[in-house]
N, C-alpha and C. Protein backbone atom coordinates (compact mmCIF):
# COMPACT_ATOMS: atom_id res chain seq x y z
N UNK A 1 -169.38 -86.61 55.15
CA UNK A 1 -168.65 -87.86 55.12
C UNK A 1 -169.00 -88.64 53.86
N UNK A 2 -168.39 -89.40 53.56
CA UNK A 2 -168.38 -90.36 52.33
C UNK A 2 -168.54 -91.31 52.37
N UNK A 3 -170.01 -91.84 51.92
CA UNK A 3 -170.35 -93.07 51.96
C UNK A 3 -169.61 -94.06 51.61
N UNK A 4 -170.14 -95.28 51.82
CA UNK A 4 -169.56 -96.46 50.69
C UNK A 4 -170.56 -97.46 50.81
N UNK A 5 -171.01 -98.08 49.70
CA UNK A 5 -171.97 -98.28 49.28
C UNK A 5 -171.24 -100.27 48.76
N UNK A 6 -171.72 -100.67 49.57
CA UNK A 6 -171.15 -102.22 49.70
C UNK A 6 -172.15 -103.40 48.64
N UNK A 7 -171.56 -103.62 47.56
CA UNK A 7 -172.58 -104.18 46.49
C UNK A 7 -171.97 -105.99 46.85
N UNK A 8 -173.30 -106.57 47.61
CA UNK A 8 -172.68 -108.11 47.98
C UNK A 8 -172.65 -108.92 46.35
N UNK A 9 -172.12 -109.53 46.64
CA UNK A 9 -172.10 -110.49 45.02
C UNK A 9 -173.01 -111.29 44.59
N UNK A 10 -173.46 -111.87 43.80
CA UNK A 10 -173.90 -113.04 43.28
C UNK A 10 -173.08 -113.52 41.85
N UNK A 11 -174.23 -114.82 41.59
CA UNK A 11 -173.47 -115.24 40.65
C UNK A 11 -173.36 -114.66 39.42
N UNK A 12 -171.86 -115.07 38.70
CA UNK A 12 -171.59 -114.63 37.32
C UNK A 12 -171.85 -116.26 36.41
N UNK A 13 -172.10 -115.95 35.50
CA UNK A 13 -172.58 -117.02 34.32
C UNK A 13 -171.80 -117.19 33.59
N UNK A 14 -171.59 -118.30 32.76
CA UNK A 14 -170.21 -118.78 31.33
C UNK A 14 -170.71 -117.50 31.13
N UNK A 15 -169.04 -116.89 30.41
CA UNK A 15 -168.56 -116.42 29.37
C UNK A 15 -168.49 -114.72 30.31
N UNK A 16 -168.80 -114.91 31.72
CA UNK A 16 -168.34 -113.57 32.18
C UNK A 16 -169.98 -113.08 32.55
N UNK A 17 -170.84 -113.52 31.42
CA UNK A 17 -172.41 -112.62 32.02
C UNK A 17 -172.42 -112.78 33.32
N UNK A 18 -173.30 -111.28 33.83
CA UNK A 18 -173.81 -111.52 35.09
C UNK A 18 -175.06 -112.03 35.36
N UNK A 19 -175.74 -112.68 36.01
CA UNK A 19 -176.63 -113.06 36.72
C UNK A 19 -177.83 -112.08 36.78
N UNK A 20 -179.20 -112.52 36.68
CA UNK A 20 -179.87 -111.26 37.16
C UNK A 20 -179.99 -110.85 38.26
N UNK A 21 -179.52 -111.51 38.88
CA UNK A 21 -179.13 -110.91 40.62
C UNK A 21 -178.60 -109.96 40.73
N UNK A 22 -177.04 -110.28 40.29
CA UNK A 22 -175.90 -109.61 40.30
C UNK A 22 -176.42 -107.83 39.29
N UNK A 23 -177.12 -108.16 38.00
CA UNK A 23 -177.15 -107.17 37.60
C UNK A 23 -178.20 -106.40 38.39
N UNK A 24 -178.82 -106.37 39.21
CA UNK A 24 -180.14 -106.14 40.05
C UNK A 24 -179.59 -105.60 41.44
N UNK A 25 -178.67 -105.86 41.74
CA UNK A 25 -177.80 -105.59 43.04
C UNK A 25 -177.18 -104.52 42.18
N UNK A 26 -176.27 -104.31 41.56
CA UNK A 26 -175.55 -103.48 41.08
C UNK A 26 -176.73 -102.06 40.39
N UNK A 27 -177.51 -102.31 39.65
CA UNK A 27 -178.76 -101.19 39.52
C UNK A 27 -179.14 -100.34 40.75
N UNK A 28 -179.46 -101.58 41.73
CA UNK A 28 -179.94 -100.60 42.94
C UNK A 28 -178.72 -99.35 43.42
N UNK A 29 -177.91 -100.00 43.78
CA UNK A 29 -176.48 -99.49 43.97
C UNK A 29 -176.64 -98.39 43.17
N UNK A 30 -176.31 -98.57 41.66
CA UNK A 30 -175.98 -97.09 41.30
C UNK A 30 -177.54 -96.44 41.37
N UNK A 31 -178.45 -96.58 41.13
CA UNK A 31 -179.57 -95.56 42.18
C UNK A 31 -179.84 -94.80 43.07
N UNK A 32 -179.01 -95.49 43.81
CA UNK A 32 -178.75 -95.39 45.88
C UNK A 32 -177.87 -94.21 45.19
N UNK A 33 -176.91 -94.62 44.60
CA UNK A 33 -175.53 -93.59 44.60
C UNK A 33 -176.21 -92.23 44.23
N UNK A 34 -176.84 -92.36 43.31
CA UNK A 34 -177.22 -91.02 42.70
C UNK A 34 -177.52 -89.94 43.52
N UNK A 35 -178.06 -89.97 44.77
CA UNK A 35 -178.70 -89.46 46.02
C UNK A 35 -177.04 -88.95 46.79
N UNK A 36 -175.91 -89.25 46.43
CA UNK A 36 -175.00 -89.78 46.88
C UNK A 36 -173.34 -89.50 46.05
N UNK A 37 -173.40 -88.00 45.50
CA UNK A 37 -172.29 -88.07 44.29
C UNK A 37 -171.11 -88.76 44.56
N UNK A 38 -170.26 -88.51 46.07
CA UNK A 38 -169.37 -89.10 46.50
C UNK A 38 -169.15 -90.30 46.77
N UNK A 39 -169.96 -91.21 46.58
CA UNK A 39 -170.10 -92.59 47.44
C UNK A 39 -169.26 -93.29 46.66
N UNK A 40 -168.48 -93.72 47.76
CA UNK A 40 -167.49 -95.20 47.10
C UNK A 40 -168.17 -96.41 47.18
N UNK A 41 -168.04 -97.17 45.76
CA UNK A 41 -168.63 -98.36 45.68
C UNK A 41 -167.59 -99.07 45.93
N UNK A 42 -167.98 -100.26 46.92
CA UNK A 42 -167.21 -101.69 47.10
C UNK A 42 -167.76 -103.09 46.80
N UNK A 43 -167.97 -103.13 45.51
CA UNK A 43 -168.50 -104.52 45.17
C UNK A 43 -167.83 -105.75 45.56
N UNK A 44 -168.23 -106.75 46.21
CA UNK A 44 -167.82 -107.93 46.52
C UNK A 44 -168.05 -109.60 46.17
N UNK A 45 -166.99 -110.18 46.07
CA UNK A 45 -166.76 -111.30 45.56
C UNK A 45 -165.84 -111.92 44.87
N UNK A 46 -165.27 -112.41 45.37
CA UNK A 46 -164.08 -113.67 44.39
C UNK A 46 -164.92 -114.37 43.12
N UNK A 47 -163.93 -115.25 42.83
CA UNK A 47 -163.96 -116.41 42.12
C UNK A 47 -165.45 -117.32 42.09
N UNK A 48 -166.25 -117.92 41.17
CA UNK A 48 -166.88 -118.47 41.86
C UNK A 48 -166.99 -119.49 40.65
N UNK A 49 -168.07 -120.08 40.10
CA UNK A 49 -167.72 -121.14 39.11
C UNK A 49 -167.49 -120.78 37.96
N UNK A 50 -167.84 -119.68 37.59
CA UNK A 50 -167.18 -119.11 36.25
C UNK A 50 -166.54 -117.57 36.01
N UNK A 51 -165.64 -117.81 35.89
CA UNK A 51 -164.87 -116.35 35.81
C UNK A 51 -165.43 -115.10 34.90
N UNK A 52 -164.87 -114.00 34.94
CA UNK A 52 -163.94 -113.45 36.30
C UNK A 52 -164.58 -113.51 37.53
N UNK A 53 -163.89 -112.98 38.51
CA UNK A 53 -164.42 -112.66 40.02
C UNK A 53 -165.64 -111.77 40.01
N UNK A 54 -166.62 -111.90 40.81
CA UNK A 54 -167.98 -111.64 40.86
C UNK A 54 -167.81 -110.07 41.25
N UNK A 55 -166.52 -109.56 41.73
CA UNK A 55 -166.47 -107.69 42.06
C UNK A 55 -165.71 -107.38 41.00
N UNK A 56 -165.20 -107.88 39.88
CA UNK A 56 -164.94 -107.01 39.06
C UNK A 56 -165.83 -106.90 37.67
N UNK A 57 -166.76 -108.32 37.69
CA UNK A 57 -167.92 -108.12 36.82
C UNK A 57 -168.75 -106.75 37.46
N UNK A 58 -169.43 -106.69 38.59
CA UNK A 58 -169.81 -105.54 39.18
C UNK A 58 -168.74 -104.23 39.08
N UNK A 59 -167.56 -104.68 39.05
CA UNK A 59 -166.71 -102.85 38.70
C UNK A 59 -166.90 -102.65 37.47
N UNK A 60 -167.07 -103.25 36.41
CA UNK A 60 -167.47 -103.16 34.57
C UNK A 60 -168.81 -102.71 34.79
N UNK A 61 -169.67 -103.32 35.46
CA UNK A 61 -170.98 -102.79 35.20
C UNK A 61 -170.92 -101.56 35.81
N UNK A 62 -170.55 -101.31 37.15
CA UNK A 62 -170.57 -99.66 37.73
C UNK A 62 -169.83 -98.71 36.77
N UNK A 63 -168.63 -98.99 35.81
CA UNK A 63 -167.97 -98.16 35.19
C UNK A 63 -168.99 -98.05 34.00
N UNK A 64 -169.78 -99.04 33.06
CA UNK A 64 -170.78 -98.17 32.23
C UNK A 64 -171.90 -97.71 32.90
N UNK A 65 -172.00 -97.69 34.07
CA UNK A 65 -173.05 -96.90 34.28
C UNK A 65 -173.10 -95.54 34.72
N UNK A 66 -171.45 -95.47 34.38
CA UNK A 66 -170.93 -93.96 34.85
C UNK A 66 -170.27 -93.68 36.09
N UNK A 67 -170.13 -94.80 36.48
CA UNK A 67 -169.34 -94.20 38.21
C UNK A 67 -167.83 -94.04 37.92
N UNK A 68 -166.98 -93.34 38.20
CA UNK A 68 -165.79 -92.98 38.06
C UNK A 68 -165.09 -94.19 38.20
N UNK A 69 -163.85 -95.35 37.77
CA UNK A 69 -163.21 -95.99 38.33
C UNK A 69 -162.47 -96.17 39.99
N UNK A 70 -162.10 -94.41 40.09
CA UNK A 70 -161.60 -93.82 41.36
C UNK A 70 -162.14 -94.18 42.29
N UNK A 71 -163.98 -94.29 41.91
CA UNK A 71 -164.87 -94.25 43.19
C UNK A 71 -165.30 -95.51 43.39
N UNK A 72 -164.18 -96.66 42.50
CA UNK A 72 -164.92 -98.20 42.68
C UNK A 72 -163.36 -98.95 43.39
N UNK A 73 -163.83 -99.65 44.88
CA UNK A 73 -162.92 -100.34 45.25
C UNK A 73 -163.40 -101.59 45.33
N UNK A 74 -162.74 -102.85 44.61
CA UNK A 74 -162.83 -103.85 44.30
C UNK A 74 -162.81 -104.70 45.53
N UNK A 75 -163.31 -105.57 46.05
CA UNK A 75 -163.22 -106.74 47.51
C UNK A 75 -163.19 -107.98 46.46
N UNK A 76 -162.40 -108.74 45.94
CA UNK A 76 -162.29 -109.90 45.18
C UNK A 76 -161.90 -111.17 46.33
N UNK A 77 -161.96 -111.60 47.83
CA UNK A 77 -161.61 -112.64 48.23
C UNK A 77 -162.60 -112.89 48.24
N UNK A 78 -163.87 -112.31 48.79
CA UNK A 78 -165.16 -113.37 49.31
C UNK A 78 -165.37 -113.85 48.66
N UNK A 79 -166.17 -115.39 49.11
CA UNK A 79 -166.70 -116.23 48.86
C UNK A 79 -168.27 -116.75 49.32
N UNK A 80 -168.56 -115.96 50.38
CA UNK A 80 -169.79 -115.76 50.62
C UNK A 80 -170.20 -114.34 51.47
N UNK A 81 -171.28 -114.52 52.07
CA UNK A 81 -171.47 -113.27 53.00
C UNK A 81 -170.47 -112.66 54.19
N UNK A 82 -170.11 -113.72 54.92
CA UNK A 82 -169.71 -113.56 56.58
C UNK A 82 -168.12 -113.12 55.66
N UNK A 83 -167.42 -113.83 55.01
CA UNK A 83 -165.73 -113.80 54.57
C UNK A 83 -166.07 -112.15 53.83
N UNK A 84 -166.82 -112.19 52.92
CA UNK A 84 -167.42 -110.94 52.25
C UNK A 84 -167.04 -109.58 53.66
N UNK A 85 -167.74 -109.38 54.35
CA UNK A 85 -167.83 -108.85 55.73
C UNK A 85 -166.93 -108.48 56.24
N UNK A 86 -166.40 -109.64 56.37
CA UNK A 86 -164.81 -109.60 56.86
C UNK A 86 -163.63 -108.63 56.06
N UNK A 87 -164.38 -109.09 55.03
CA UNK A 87 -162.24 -108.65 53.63
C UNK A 87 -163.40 -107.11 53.62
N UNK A 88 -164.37 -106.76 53.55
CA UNK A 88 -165.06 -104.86 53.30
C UNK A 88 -164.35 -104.73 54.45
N UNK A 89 -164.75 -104.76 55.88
CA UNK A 89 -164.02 -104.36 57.11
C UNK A 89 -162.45 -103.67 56.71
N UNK A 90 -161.80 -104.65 56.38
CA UNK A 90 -160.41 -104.49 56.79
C UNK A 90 -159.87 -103.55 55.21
N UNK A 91 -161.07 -103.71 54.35
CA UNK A 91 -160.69 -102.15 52.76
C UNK A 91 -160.98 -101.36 53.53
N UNK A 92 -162.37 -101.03 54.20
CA UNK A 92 -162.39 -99.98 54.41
C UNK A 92 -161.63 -99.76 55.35
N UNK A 93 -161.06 -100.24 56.58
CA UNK A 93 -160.04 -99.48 57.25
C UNK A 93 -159.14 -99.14 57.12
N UNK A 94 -158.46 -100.13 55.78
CA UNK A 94 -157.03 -100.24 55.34
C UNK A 94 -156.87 -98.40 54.40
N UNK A 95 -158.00 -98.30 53.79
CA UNK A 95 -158.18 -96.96 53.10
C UNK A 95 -158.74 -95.61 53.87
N UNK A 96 -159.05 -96.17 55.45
CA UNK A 96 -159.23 -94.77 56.03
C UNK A 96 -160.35 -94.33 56.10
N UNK A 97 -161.41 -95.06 55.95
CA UNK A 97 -162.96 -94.98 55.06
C UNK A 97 -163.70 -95.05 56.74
N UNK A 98 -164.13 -93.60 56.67
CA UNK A 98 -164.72 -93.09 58.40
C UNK A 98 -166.54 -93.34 57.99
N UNK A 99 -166.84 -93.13 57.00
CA UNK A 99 -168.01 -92.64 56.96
C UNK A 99 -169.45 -93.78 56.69
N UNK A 100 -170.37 -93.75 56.57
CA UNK A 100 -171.94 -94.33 56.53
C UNK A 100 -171.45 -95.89 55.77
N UNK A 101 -171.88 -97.08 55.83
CA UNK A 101 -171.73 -98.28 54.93
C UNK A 101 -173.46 -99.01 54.77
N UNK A 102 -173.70 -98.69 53.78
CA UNK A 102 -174.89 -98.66 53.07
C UNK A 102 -174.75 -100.21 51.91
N UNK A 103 -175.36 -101.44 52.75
CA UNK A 103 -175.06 -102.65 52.26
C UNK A 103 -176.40 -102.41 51.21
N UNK A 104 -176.31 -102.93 50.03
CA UNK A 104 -176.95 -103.50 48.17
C UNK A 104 -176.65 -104.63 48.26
N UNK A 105 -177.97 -104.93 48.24
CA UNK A 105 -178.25 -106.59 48.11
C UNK A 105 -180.04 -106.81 47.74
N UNK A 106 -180.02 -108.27 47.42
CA UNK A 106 -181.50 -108.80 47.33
C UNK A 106 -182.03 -108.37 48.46
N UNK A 107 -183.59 -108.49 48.63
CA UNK A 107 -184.00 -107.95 49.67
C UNK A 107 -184.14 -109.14 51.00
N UNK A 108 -184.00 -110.18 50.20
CA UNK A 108 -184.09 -111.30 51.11
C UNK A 108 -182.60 -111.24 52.06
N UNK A 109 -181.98 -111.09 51.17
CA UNK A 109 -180.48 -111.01 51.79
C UNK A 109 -180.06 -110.02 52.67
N UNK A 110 -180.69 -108.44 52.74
CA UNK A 110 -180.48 -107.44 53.32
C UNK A 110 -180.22 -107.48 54.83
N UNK A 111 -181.08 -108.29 55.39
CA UNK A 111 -180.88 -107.99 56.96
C UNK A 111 -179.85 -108.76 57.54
N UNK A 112 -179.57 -109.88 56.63
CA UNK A 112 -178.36 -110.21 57.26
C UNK A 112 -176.98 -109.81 57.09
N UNK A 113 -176.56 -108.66 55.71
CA UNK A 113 -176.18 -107.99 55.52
C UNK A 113 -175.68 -107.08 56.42
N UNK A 114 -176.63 -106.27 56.90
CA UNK A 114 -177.17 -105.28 57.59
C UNK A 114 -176.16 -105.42 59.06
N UNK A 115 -176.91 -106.37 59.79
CA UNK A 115 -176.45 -107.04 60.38
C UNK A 115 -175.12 -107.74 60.58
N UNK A 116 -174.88 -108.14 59.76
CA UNK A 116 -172.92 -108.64 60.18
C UNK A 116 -172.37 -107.42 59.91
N UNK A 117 -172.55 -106.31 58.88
CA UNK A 117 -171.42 -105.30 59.00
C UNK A 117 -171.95 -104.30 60.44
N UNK A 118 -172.92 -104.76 60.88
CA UNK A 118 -172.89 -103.62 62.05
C UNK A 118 -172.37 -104.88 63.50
N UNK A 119 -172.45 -106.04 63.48
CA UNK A 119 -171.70 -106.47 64.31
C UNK A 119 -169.97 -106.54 63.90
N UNK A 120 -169.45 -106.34 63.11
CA UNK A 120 -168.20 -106.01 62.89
C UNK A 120 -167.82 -104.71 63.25
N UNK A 121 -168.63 -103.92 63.29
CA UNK A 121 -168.23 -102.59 64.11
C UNK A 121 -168.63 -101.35 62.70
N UNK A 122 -169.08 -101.70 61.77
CA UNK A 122 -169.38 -100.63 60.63
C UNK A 122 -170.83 -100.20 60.48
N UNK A 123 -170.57 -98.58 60.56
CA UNK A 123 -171.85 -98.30 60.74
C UNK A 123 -172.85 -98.51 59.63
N UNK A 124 -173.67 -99.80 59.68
CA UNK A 124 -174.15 -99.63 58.49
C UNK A 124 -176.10 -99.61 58.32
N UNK A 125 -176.17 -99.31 56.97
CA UNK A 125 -177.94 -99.06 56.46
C UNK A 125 -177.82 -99.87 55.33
N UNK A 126 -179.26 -100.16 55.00
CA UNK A 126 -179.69 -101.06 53.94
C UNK A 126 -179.93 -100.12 52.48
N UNK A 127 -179.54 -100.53 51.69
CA UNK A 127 -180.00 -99.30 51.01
C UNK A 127 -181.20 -100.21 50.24
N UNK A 128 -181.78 -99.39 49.36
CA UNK A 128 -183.13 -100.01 49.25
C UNK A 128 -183.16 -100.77 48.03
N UNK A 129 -183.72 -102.07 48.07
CA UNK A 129 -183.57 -103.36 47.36
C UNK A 129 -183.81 -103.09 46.17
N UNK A 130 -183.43 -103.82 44.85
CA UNK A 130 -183.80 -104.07 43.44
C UNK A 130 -185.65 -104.12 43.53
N UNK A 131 -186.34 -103.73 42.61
CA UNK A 131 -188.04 -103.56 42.94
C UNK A 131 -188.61 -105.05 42.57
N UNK A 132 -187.29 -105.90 41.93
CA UNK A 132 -187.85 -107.58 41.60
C UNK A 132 -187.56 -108.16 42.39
N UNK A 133 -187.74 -109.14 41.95
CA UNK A 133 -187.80 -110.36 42.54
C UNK A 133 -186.16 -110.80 42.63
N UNK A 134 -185.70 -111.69 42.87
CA UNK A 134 -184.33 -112.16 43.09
C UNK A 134 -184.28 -113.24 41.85
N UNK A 135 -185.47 -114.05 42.04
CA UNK A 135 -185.38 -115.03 41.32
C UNK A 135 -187.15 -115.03 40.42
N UNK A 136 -187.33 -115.69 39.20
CA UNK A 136 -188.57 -115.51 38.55
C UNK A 136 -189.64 -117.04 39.29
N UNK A 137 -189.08 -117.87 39.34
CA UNK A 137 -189.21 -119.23 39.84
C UNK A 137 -189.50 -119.02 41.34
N UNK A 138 -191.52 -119.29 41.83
CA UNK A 138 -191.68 -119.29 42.89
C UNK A 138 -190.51 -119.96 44.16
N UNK A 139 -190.30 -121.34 43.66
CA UNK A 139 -189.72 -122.56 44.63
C UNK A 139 -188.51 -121.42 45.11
N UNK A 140 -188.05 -120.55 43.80
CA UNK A 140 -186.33 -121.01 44.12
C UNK A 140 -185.97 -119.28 45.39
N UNK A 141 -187.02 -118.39 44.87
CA UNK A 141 -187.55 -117.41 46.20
C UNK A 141 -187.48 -117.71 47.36
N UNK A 142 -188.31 -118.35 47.24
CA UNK A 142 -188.64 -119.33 48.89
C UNK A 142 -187.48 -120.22 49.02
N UNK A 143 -186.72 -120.72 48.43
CA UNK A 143 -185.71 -121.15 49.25
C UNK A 143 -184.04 -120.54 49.64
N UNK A 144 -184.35 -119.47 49.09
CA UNK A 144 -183.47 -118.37 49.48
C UNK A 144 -183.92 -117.40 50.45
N UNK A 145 -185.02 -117.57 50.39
CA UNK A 145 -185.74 -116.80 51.81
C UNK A 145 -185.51 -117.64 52.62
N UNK A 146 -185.99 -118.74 52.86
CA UNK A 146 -185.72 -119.95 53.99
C UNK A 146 -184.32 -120.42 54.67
N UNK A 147 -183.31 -119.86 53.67
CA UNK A 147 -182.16 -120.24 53.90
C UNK A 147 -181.25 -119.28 54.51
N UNK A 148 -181.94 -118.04 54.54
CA UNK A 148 -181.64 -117.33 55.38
C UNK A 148 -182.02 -117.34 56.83
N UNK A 149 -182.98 -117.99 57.48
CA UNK A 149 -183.29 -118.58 58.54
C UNK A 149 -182.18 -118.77 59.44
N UNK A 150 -181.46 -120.30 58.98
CA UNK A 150 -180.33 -120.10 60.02
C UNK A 150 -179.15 -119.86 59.62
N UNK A 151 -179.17 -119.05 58.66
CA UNK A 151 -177.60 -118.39 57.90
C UNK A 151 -177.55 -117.14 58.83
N UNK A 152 -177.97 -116.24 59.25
CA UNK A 152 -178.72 -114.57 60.13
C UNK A 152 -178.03 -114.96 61.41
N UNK A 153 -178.54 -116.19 62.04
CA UNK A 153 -178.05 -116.52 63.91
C UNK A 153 -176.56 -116.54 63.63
N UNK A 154 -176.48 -117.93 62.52
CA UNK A 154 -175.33 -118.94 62.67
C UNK A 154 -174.19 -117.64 62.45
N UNK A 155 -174.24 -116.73 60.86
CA UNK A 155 -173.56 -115.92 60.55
C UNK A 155 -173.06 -114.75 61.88
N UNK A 156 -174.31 -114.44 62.87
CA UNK A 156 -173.93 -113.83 63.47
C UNK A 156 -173.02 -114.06 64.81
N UNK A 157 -173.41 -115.06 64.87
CA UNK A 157 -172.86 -116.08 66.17
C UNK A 157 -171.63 -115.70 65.80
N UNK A 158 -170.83 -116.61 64.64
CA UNK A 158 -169.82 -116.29 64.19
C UNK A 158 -169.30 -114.99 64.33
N UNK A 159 -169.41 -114.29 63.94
CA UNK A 159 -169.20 -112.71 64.09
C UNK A 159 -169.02 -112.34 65.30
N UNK A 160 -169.42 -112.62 66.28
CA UNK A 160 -169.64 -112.38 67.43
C UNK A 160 -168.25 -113.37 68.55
N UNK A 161 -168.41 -114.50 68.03
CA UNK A 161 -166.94 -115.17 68.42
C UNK A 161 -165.92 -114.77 67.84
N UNK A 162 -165.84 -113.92 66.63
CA UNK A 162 -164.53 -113.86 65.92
C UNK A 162 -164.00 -112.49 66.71
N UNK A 163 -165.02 -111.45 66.99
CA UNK A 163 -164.95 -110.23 67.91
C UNK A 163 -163.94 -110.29 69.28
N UNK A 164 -165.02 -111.97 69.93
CA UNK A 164 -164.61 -112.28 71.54
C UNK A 164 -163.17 -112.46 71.18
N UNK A 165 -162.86 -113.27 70.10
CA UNK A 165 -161.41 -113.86 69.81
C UNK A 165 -160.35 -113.45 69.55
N UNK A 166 -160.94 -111.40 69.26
CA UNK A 166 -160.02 -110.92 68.45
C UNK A 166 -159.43 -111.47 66.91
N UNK A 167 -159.97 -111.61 66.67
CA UNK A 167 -160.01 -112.71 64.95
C UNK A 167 -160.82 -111.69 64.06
N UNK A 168 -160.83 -110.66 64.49
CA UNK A 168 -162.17 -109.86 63.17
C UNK A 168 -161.44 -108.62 63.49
C-alpha cells in the first residue's frame, strides 16, 4: 500500500522564505520518505500572513529535494490543525488513497496530529520528528508546548462532534 506522508504547515516569512519550522517539518518528511519510495506527500496549508500558501512553499521544497511532482498533493485551505485534518481527509478520499497516513510535524505538535487524523477515521503514525528544536528561544518552546494543552481535548472534542454530526 502507499503511504502518504502528511507534512502539517507552519509559517512562511516575507518574500516566500520558509520558516525554520516549516523547513524542519519538510526535512523530516523527505527522510521518513526515503524508507518509503512510493509515499505521497500531502503538505498542508493555505494562506497565512505572507504569501504564497504554506503547501506550496513545502511542494518547492519537496520538488528540490527530489520527490517527483506526481508524488506531491498539495492541501492549500488549512488554516490551522483541526481545518488542516479535515481538507487531508476528504484529498485523500477524493483520490482513492487506501493506505498508512504518517503525520510530519514538530514534535510538540505530533500527538495532536496523530490524534485528529485517527479520530477522523485515517489510519495514522507519527513519523519521527525534526532532531531540533522547533524554536531556538527557551520561552517561545514552552509556549508552544503549553499551548498544546488545551488545543489536543478542545481539537478533539471537536472532531468528535463533527463525526456525531455527520459534518466530517
Amino acid at each position: 500500500m502507499q503511504p502518504a506522508i502528511v507534512i502539517f504547515g507552519a509559517a512562511v516569512r516575507p518574500g516566500g522564505r520558509p520558516s525554520r519550522a516549516l523547513l524542519r517539518r519538510v526535512a523530516a518528511a523527505v527522510a521518513f520518505g526515503r524508507a518509503h519510495p512510493r509515499a505521497l506527500y500531502v503538505p498542508t496549508g493555505g494562506l497565512g500572513r505572507h504569501p504564497p500558501a504554506e503547501a506550496d512553499v513545502m511542494a518547492g521544497l519537496l520538488r528540490d529535494a527530489g520527490v517527483e511532482p506526481a508524488r506531491i498533493l498539495a492541501e492549500r485551505t488549512g488554516t490551522d490543525t483541526l481545518s488542516s485534518v479535515r481538507a487531508v481527509r476528504r484529498l485523500l478520499r477524493d483520490h482513492g488513497h487506501a493506505g498508512p497516513v504518517f503525520a510530519a510535524t514538530s514534535a510538540y505538535h505530533l500527538p495532536r496530529c496523530v490524534l485528529l487524523l485517527r479520530l477522523a477515521g485515517l489510519p495514522a503514525h507519527g513519523c519521527p520528528p525534526p532532531p531540533w528544536p522547533a524554536a531556538t528561544r527557551f520561552r517561545t518552546r514552552w509556549y508552544w508546548r503549553l499551548r498544546e494543552l488545551p488545543a489536543l481535548p478542545w481539537d478533539a472534542a471537536l472532531v468528535l462532534w463533527l463525526r456525531a454530526s455527520r459534518r466530517l
